[in-house]
Structure formats: C-alpha cells, structure tokens
C-alpha atoms as a PDB file:
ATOM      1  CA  UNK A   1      -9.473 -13.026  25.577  1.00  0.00           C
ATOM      2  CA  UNK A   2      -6.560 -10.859  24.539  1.00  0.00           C
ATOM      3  CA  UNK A   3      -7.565  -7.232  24.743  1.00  0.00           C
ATOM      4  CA  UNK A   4      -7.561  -5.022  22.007  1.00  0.00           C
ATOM      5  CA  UNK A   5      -4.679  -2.334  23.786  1.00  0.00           C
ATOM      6  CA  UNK A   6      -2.381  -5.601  24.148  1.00  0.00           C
ATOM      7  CA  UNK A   7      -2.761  -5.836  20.684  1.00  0.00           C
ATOM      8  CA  UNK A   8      -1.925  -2.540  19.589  1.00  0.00           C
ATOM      9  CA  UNK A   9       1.209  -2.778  22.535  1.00  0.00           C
ATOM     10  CA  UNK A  10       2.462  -6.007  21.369  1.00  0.00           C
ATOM     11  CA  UNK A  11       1.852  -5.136  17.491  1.00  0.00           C
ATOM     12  CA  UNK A  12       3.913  -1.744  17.649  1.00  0.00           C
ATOM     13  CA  UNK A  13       6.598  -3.107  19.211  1.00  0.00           C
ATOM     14  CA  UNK A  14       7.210  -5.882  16.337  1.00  0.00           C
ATOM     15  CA  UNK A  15       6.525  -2.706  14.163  1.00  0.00           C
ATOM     16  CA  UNK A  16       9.724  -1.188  15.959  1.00  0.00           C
ATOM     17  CA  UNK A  17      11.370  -3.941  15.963  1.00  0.00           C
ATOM     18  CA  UNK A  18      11.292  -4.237  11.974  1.00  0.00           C
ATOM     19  CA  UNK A  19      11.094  -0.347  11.297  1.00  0.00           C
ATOM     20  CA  UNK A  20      14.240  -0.694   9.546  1.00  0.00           C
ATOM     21  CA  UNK A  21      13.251  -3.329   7.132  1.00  0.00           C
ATOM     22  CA  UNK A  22       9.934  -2.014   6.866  1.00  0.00           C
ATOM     23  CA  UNK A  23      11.523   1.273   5.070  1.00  0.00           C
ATOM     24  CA  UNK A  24      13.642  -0.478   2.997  1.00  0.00           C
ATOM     25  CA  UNK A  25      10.397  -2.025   1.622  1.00  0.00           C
ATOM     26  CA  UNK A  26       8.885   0.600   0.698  1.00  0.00           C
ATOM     27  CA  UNK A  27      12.213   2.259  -0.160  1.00  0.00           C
ATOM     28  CA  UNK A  28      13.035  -0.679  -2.838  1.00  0.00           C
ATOM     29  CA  UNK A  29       9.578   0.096  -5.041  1.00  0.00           C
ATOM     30  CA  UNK A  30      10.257   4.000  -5.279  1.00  0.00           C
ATOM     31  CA  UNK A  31      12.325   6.531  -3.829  1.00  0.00           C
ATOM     32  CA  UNK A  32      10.665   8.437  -1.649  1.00  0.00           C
ATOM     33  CA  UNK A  33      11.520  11.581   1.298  1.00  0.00           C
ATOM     34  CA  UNK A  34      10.722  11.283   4.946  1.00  0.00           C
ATOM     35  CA  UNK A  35       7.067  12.163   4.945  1.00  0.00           C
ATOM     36  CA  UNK A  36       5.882   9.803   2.827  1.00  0.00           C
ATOM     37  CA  UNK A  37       7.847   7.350   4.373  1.00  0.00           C
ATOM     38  CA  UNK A  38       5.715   8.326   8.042  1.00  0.00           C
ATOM     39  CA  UNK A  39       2.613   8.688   6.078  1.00  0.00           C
ATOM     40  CA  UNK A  40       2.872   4.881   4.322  1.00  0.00           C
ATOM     41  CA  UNK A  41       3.840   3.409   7.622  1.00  0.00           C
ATOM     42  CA  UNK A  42       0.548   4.923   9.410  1.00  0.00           C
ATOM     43  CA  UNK A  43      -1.429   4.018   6.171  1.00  0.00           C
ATOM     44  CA  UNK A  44      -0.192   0.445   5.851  1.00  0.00           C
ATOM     45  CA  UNK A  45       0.092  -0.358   9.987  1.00  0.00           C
ATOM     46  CA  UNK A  46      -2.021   1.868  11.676  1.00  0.00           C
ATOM     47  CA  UNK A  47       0.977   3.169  13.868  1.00  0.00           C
ATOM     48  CA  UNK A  48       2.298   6.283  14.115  1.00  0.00           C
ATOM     49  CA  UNK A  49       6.146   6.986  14.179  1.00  0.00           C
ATOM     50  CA  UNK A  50       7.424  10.478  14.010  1.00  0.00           C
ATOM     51  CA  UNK A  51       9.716  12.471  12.418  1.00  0.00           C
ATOM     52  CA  UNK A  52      11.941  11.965  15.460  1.00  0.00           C
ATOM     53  CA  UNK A  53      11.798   8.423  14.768  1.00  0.00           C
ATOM     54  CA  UNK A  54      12.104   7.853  11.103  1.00  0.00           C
ATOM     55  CA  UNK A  55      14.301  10.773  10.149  1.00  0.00           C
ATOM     56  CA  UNK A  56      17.399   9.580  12.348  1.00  0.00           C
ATOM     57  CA  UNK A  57      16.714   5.557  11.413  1.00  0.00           C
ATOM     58  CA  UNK A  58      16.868   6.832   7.892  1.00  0.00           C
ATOM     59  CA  UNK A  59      20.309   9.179   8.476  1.00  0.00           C
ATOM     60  CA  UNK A  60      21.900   5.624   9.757  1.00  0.00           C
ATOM     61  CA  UNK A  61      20.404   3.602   7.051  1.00  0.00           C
ATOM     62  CA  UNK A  62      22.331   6.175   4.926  1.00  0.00           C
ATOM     63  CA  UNK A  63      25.161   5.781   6.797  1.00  0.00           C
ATOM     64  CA  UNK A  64      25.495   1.992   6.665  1.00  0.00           C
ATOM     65  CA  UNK A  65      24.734   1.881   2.665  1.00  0.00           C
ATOM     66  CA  UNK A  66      22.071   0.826   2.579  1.00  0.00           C
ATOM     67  CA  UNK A  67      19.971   4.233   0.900  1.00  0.00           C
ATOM     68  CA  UNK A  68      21.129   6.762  -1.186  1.00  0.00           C
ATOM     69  CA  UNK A  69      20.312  10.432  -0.385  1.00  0.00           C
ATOM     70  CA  UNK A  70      19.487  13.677  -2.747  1.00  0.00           C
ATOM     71  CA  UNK A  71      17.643  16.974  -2.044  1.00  0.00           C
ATOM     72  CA  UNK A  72      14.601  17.296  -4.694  1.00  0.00           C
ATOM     73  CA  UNK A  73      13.613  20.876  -5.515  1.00  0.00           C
ATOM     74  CA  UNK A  74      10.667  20.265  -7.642  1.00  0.00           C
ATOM     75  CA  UNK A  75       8.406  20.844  -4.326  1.00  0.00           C
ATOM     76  CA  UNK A  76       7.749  23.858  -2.709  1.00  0.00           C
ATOM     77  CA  UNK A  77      10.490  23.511  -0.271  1.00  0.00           C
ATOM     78  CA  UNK A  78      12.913  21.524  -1.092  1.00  0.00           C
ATOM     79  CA  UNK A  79      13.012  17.704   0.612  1.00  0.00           C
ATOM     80  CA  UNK A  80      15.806  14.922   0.789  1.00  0.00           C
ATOM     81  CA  UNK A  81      14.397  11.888  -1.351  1.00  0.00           C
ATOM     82  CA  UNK A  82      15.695   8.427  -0.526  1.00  0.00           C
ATOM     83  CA  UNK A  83      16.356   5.588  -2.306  1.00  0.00           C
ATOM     84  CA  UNK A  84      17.563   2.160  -1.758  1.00  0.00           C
ATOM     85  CA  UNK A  85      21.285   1.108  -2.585  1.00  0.00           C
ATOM     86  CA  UNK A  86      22.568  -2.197  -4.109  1.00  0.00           C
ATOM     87  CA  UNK A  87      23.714  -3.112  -0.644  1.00  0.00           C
ATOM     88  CA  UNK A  88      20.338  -2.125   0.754  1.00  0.00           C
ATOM     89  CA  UNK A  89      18.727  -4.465  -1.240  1.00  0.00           C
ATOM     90  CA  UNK A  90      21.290  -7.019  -0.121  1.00  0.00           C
ATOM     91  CA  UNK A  91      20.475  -6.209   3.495  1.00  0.00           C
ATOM     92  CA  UNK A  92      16.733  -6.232   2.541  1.00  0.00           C
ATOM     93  CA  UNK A  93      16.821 -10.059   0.906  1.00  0.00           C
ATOM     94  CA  UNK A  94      18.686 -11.552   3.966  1.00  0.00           C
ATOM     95  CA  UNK A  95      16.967  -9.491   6.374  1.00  0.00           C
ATOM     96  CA  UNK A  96      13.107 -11.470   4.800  1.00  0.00           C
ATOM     97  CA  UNK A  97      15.090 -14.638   4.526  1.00  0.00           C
ATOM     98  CA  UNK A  98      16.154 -14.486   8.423  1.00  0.00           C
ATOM     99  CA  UNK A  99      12.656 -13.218   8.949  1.00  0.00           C
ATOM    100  CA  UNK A 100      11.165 -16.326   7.125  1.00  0.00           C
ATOM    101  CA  UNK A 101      13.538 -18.944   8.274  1.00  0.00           C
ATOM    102  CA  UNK A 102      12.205 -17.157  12.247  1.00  0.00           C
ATOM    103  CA  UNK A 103       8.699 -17.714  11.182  1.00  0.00           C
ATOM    104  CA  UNK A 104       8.662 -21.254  10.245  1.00  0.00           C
ATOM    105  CA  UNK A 105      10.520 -22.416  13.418  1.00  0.00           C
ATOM    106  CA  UNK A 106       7.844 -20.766  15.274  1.00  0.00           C
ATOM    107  CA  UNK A 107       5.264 -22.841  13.262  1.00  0.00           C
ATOM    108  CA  UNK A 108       4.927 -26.069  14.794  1.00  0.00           C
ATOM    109  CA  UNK A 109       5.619 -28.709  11.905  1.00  0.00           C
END
C-alpha cells in the first residue's frame, strides 16, 4: 500500500513542477497580488509554498510576459496585483494542451 507521506512527497513535487501554470490559472480568472496567490494554492492543494517561492516565480513570469504588474493602494498597505498578459494566456493554452497530450500517452489505450 502506498503510504500516505509518499503521497504528499510525490504530490508536491508535481505541484512544483506545474507551480507556474498553476498561477497562471488562477491568474487568468482575476488579477490577484501575491498572498492570495499562496493562500489559493494551500486552499485548492493542500501545500504550502511561501513567499520565497511564489514571489520570485511571479517576478520571472513578469519578466517573460506572461503577467502584468501594478501596485494597488486601496489596501492598507499598498500590494503589487497581477494579472495575466495576452502572451500569458498563450503560454497558459499550450502549456494544458502539452499537459493533456502527456496525460493521454500515459493512459494505456
């Protein structure tokens, strides 16, 4: 029987593995800053991946293109909101595709 911790093990490191098109996911249904971005990934997964993880994938998803950056003042401090770019979205459809196309050549036919 497979044990509950390899489970966990072997489910956060797919969960690493598609961090980056996991936050474009939730990027392309509403802009959103950092926190929430950590907060949806423990809500929706069950894994935990800190600032020091999501704040510099999300500096080089801004840096490739693929979201879109502004500072929000409406909170009490202010916080950098991101949002998906055309060529985000781009990256987002052929990164499921790829994804897809993986998963049914795993599936025995």
């Amino acid at each position: 029987m497979f044990k509950a911790s390899s489970q966990k093990e072997v489910s956060t490191k797919l969960m690493k593995g598609l961090l980056d098109l996991i936050i474009l996911q939730f990027l392309s249904t509403e802009p959103m800053h950092g926190y929430q971005v950590i907060t949806k990934i423990r809500k929706n997964f069950g894994v935990y991946f800190g600032p020091s993880t999501i704040y510099p994938l999300l500096g080089t998803l801004e840096k490739k293109g693929y979201v879109d950056s502004n500072w929000n003042m409406d909170f009490e401090r202010p916080r950098k909101v991101y949002s998906l770019t055309s060529d985000g979205h781009n990256m987002l459809n052929f990164t499921e595709d790829s994804l897809n196309l993986i998963c049914r050549k795993l599936t025995p036919a």
